[in-house]
Protein backbone atom coordinates (compact mmCIF):
# COMPACT_ATOMS: atom_id res chain seq x y z
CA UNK A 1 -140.43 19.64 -50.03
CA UNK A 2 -138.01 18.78 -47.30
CA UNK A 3 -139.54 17.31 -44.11
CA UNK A 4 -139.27 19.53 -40.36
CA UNK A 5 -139.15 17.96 -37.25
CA UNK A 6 -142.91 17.61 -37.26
CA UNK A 7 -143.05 16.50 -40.54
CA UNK A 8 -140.64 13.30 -38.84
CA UNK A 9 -142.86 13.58 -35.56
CA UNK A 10 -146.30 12.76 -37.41
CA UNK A 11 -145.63 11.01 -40.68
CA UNK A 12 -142.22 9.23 -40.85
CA UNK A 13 -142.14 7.88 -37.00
CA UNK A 14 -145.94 6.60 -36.79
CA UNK A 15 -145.16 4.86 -40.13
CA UNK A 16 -142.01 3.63 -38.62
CA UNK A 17 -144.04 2.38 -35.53
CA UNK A 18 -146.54 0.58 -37.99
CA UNK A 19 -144.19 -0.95 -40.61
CA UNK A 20 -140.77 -1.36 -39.77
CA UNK A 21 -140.67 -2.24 -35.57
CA UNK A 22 -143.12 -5.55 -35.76
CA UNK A 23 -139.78 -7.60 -37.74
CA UNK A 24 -137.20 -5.97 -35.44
CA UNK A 25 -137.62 -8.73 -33.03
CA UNK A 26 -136.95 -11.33 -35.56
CA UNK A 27 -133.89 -9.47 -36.99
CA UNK A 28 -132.47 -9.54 -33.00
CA UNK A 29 -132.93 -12.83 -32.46
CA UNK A 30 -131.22 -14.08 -35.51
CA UNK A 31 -128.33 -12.22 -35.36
CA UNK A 32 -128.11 -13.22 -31.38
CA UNK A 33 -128.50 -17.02 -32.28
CA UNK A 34 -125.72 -16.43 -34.70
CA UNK A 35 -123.73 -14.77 -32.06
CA UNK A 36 -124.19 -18.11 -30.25
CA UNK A 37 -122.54 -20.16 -32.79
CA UNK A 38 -125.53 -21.94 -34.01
CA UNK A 39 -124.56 -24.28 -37.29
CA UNK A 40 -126.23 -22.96 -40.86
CA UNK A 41 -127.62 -19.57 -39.53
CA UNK A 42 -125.74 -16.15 -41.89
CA UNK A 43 -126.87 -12.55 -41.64
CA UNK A 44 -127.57 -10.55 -44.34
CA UNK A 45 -127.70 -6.95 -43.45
CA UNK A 46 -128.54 -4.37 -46.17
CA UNK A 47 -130.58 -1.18 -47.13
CA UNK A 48 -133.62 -1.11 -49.55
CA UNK A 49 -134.07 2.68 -51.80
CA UNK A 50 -136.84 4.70 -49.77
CA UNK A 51 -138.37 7.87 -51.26
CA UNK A 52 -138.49 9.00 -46.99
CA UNK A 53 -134.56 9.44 -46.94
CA UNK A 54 -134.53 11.81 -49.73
CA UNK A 55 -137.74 13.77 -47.79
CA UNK A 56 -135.38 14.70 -45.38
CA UNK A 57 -133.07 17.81 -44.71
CA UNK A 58 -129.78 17.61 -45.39
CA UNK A 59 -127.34 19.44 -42.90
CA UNK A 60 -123.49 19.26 -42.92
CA UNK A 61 -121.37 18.01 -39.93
CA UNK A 62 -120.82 21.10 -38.55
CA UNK A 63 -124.48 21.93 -38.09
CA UNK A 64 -125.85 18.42 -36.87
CA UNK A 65 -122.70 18.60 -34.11
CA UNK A 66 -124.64 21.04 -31.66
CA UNK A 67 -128.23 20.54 -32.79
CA UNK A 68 -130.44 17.08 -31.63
CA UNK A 69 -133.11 17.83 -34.16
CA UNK A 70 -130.72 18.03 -36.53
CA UNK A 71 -128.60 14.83 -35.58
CA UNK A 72 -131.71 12.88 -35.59
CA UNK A 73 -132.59 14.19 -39.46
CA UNK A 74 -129.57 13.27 -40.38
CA UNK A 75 -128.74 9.71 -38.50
CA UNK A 76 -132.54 8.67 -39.49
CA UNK A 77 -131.21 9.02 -43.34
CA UNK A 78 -128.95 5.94 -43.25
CA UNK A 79 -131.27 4.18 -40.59
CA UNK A 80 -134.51 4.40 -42.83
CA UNK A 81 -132.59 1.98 -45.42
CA UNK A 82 -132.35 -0.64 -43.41
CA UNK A 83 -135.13 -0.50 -41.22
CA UNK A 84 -137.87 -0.62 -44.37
CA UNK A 85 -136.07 -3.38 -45.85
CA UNK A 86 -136.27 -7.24 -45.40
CA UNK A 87 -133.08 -7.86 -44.22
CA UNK A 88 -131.75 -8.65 -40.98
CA UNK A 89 -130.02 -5.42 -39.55
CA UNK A 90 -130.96 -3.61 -36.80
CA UNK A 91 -131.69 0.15 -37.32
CA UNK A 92 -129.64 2.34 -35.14
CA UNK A 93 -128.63 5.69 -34.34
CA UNK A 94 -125.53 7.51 -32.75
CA UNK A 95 -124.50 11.40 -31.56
CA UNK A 96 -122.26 11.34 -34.27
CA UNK A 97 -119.60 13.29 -32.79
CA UNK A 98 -116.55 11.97 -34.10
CA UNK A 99 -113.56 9.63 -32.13
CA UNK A 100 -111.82 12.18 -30.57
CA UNK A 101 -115.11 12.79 -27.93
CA UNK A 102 -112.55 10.87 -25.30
CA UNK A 103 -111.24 14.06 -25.28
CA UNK A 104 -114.58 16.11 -23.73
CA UNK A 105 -113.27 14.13 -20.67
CA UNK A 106 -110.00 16.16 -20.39
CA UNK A 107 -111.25 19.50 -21.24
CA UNK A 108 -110.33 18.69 -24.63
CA UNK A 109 -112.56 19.55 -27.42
CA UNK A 110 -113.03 18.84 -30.78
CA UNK A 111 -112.62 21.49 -34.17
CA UNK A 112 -115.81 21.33 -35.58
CA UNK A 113 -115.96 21.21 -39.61
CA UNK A 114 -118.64 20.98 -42.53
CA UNK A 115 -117.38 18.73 -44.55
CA UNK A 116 -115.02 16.26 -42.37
CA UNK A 117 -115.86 14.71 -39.30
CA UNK A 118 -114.74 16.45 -36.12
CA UNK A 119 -111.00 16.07 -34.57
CA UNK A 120 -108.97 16.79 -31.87
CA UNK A 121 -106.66 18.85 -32.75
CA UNK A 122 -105.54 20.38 -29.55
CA UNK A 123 -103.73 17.24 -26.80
CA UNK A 124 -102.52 17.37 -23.41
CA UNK A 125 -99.43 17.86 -22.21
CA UNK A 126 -96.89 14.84 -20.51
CA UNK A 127 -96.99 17.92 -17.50
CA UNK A 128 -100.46 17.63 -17.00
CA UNK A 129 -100.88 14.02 -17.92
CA UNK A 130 -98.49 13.48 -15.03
CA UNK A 131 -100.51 15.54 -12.70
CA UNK A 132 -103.99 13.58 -13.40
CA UNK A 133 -105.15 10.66 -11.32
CA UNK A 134 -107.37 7.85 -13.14
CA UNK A 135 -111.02 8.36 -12.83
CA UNK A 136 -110.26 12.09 -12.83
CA UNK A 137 -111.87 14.27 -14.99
CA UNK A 138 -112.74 17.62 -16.74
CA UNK A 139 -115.99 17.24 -18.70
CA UNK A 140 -116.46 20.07 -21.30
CA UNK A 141 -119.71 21.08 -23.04
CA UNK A 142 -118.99 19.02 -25.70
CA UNK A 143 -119.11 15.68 -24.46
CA UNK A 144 -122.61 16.18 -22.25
CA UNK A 145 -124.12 17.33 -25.80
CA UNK A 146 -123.64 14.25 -26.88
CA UNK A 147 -125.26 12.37 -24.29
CA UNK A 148 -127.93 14.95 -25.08
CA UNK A 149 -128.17 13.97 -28.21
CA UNK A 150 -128.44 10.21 -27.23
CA UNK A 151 -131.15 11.13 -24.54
CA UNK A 152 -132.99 12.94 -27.41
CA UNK A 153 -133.47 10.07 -30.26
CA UNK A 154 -134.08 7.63 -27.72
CA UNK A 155 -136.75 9.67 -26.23
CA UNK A 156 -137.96 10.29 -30.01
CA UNK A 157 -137.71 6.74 -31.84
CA UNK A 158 -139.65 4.92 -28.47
CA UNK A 159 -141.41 2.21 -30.53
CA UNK A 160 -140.18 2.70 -33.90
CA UNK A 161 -137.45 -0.44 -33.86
CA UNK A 162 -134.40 2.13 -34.57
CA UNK A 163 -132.52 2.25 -31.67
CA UNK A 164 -129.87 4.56 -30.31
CA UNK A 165 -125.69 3.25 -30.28
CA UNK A 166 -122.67 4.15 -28.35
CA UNK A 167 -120.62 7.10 -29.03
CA UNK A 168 -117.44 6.13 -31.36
CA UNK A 169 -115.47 4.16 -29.22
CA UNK A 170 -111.61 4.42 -30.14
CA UNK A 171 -109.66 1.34 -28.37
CA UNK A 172 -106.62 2.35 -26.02
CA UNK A 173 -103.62 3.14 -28.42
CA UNK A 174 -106.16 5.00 -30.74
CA UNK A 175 -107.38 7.16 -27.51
CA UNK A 176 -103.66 7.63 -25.99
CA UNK A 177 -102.75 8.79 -29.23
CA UNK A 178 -105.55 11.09 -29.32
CA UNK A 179 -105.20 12.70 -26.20
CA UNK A 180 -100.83 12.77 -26.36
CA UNK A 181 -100.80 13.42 -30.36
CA UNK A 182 -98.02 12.15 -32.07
CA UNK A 183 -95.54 12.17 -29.39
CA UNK A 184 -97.41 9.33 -27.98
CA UNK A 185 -94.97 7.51 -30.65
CA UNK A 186 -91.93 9.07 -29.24
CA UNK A 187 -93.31 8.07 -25.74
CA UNK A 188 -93.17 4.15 -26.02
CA UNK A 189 -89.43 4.43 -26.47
CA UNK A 190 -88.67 7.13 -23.89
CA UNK A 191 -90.61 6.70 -21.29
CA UNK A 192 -92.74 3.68 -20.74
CA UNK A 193 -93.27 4.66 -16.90
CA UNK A 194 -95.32 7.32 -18.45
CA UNK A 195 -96.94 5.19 -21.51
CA UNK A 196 -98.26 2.67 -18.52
CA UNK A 197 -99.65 6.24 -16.61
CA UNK A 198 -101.25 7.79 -19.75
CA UNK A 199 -103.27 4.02 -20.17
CA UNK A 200 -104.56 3.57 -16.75
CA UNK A 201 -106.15 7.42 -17.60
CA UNK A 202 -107.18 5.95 -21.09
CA UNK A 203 -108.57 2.97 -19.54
CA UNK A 204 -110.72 5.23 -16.98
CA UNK A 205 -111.96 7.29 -19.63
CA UNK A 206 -113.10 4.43 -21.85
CA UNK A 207 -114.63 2.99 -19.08
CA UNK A 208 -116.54 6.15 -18.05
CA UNK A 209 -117.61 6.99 -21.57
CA UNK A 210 -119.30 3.17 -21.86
CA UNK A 211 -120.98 3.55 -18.92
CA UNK A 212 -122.34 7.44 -19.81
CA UNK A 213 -123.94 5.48 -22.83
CA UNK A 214 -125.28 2.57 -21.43
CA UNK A 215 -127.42 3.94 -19.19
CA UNK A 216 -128.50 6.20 -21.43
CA UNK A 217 -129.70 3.05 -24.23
CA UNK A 218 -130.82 0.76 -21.23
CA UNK A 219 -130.49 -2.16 -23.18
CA UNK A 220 -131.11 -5.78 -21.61
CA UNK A 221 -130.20 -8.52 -24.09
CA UNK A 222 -128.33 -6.95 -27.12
CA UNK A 223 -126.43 -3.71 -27.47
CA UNK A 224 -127.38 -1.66 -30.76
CA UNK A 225 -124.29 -0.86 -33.27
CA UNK A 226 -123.41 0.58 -36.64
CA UNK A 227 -124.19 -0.74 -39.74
CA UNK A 228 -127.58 -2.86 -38.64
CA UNK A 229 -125.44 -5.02 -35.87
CA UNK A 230 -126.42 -6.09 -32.91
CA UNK A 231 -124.28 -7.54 -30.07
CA UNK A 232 -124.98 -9.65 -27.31
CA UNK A 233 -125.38 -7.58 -23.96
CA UNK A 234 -122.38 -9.82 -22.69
CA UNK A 235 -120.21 -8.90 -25.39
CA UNK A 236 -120.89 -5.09 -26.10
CA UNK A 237 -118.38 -3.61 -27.54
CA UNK A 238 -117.16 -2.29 -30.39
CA UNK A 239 -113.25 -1.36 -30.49
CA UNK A 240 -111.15 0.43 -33.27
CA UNK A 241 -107.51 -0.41 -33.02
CA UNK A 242 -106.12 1.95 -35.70
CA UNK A 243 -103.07 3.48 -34.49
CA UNK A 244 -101.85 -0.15 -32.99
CA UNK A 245 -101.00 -0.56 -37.22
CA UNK A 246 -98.64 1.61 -37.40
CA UNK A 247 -96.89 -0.41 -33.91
CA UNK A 248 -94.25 -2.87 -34.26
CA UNK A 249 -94.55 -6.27 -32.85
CA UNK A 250 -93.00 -5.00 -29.62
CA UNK A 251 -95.45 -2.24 -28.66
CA UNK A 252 -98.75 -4.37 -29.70
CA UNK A 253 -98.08 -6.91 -27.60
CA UNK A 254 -96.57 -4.62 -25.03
CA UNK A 255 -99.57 -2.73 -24.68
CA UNK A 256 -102.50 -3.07 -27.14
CA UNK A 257 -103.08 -6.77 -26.29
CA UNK A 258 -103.31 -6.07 -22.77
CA UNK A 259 -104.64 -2.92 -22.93
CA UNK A 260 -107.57 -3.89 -25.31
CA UNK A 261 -108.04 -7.03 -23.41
CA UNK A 262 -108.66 -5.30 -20.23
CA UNK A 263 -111.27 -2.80 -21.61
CA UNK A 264 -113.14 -6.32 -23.51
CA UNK A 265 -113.02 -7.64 -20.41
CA UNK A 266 -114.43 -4.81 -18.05
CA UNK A 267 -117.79 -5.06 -20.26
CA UNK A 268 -117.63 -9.15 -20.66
CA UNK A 269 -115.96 -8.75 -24.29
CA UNK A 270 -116.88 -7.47 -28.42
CA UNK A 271 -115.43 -7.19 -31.48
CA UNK A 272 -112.80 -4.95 -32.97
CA UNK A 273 -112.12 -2.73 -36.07
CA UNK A 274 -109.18 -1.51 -37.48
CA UNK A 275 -108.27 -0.02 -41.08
CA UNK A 276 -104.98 -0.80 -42.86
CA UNK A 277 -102.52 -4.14 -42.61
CA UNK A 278 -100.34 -5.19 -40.23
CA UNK A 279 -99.61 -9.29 -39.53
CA UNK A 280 -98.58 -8.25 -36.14
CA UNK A 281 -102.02 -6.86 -35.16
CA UNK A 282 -103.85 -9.49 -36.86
CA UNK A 283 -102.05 -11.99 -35.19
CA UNK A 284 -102.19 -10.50 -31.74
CA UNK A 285 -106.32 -9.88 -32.39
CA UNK A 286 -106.87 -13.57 -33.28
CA UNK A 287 -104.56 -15.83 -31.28
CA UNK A 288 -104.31 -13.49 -28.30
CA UNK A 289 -107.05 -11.02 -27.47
CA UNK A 290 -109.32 -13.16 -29.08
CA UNK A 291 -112.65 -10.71 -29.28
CA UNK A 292 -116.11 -12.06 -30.37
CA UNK A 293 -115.03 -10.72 -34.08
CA UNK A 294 -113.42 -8.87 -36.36
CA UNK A 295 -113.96 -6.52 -39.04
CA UNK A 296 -111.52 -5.37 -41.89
CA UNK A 297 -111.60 -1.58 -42.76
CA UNK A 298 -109.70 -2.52 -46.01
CA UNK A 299 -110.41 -6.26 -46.79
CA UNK A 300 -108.67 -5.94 -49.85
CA UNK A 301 -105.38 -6.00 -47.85
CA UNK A 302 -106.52 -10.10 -46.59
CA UNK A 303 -106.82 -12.99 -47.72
CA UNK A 304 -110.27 -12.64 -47.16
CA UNK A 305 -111.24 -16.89 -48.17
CA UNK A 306 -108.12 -17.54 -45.37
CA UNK A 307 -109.89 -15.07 -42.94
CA UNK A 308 -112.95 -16.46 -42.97
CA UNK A 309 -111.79 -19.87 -42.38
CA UNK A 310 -109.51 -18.46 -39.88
CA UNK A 311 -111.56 -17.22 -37.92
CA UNK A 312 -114.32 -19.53 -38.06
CA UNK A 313 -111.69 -21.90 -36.89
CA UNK A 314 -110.68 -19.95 -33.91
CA UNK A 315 -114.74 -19.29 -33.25
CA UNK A 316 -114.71 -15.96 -34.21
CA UNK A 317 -116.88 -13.92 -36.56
CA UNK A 318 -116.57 -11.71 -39.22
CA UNK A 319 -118.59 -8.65 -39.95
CA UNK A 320 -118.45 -6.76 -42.95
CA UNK A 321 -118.72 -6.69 -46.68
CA UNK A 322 -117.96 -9.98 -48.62
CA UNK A 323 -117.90 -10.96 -51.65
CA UNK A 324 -120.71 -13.71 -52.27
CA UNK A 325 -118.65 -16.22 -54.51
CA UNK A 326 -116.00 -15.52 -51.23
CA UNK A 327 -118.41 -16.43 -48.72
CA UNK A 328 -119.95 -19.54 -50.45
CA UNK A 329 -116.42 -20.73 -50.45
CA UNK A 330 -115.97 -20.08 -47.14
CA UNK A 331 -118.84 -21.59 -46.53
CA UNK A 332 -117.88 -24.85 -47.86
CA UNK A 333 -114.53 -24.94 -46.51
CA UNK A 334 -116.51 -24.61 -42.93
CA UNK A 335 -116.79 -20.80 -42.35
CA UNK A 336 -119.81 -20.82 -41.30
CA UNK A 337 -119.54 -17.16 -38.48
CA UNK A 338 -120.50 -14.40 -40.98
CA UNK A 339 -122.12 -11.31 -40.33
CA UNK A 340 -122.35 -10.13 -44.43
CA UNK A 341 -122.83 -6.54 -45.01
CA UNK A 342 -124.03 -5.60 -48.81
C-alpha cells in the first residue's frame, strides 16, 4: 500500500524527526570543517536501502511539476536514502522544475513532459532582448510555483534534518543560451554589443532567482545542495557551465570567466558543474575563476588521479563519485579536498 500525504504527515516525518535529524548536525559540521581545508578530514556521502522509499507514490515529471504534495513524495524518495544512513550527506530537497525556470522570469515557460525533465523550448527574440532593461522582468505562473513548492517542504520537513535547496541554477552561457536558443552561438561572432546586453539581463536574472530562494531556505551557516552537500553560507553556490564546452578558447575567456566570476562573486563564491570535456574550460575553471570546487559530469573524460592532485594543489575540492583505489592514491600523492559520492 502506497503512502498519502498523511500517511508522510504522521508516520514517515515523526520518524524522521526521531531518527534521522539528531546526526544532521554532525554531518554539517564535518563537511563545513572540510570546506575549511582542515588536514585528514574526507566525506563520504551515500544512501542506505529503506523499505519507506518504496512506501511511497510514484508520480512522473509531469504530474509532480504543478503539485507540492506531489513534489514532496517524490523529492523525499531520494532524500530518505541518505538521511537514514550513517554517512555524512545532508538530506535535501528542491522544486524540481528543471534549468530552463530562468525563463519564468521573461514570460518564458517551460513544456512540461512525463518522462523527461522540463525545457524551454520557446526563447526570446534579439527585438525584445534589445528592448529589456536589467532587473526587468515578466514573472509567469511557472516560476512563483516553484517558490511554492519550496515554501511548502520547508514548511513540511521543520525538524526532520532534510532541508529544502535552490532551484537548478544554470551559470551565464548555459542561461543566455537558454533564453536566445541556438542563435546565441551565431551571436558571439555577430554581435558582441548585444552578447554583453543579453549577460547583464542574465546576470540580473541569476541574481534575482538566488535571492527568491534564499529567503525562502533562511539558512545561516551552510546552504543545502544536491546529492547530500552542504556549502558554506559564504560560498553558496552551485553553477553548471555546460554550454561554455562547446566555446572555443576565445568566447570562455571572453565571457564565461568573467561572467561566472561575477555571479560567484555577488554571493561570496561556490563550486561549478559541467558535463562533457573541454581543456579550455577546465583550464579557465581552475587557474582563473577559481570556485571553491569542481565536479565532473563525465569523469571518465579526466585524468581523474591528475585532478585530484590538481586541484588539491590549487586548494580546491572535488565533489563527486571516485573510485576508492583513485582516491587513496590521491590521497597519498597529497589530495587530501574530497567530497566522495558512492
Amino acid at each position: 500500500m502506497k503512502m498519502t500525504i498523511t500517511d508522510i504527515q504522521s508516520e514517515l516525518l515523526p520518524l524522521l524527526c526521531e531518527t534521522a535529524a539528531p546526526d544532521i548536525p554532525r554531518r554539517v559540521q564535518k563537511q563545513l570543517v572540510l570546506w575549511a581545508g582542515t588536514p585528514g578530514v574526507r566525506c563520504e556521502i551515500y544512501s542506505a536501502s529503506t523499505q519507506w522509499a518504496a512506501r511511497l507514490p510514484n508520480y512522473d515529471l509531469e504530474e509532480i511539476h504543478w503539485d507540492s504534495e506531489k513534489m514532496l513524495a517524490s523529492q523525499l524518495k531520494g532524500a530518505l536514502g541518505i538521511a537514514l544512513s550513517d554517512s555524512d550527506g545532508v538530506p535535501s530537497v528542491r522544486a524540481n522544475m528543471g534549468c530552463g525556470l530562468v525563463g519564468g522570469l521573461f514570460g518564458l515557460e517551460q513544456r512540461v513532459f512525463p518522462d523527461k525533465m522540463p525545457w524551454l523550448l520557446e526563447h526570446l527574440s534579439k527585438e525584445q532582448i534589445l528592448a529589456l532593461e536589467p532587473g526587468e522582468f515578466t514573472v509567469t505562473d511557472e516560476y512563483r510555483r516553484a517558490l511554492a513548492h519550496m515554501r511548502y517542504m520547508k514548511d513540511m520537513l521543520q525538524g526532520t534534518g532534510i532541508e529544502v535547496y535552490p532551484i537548478d541554477l544554470q551559470g551565464p552561457v548555459d542561461s543566455a543560451h537558454l533564453l536566445y536558443g541556438d542563435e546565441f552561438f551565431y551571436a558571439l561572432y555577430d554581435d558582441p554589443a548585444f552578447v554583453d546586453h543579453l549577460f547583464d539581463l542574465v546576470h540580473a536574472a541569476l541574481v534575482r532567482l538566488m535571492q527568491d530562494c534564499f529567503e525562502i531556505m533562511q539558512t545561516v551557516d551552510y546552504v543545502p545542495h544536491y546529492n547530500g552537500l552542504v556549502l558554506p553560507a559564504n560560498a553558496p553556490l552551485k553553477i553548471s557551465e555546460d554550454t561554455s564546452t562547446l566555446l572555443g578558447r576565445e568566447h570562455i575567456f571572453k565571457y564565461c570567466v568573467p561572467r561566472t566570476k561575477a555571479l560567484l562573486a555577488r554571493f561570496g563564491g561556490g563550486y561549478i558543474h559541467y558535463c562533457g570535456w573541454n581543456p579550455h574550460l577546465y583550464e579557465a575553471v581552475t587557474d582563473h575563476i577559481k570556485p571553491l570546487g569542481l565536479n565532473l559530469g563525465n569523469r571518465e573524460k579526466h585524468g581523474m588521479a591528475a585532478v585530484l592532485r590538481g586541484l588539491a594543489g590549487r586548494g580546491m575540492f572535488y565533489y563527486g563519485q571516485c573510485d576508492e583505489a583513485l582516491v587513496n592514491e590521491a590521497e597519498r600523492d597529497g589530495a587530501r579536498y574530497l567530497f566522495r559520492v558512492r
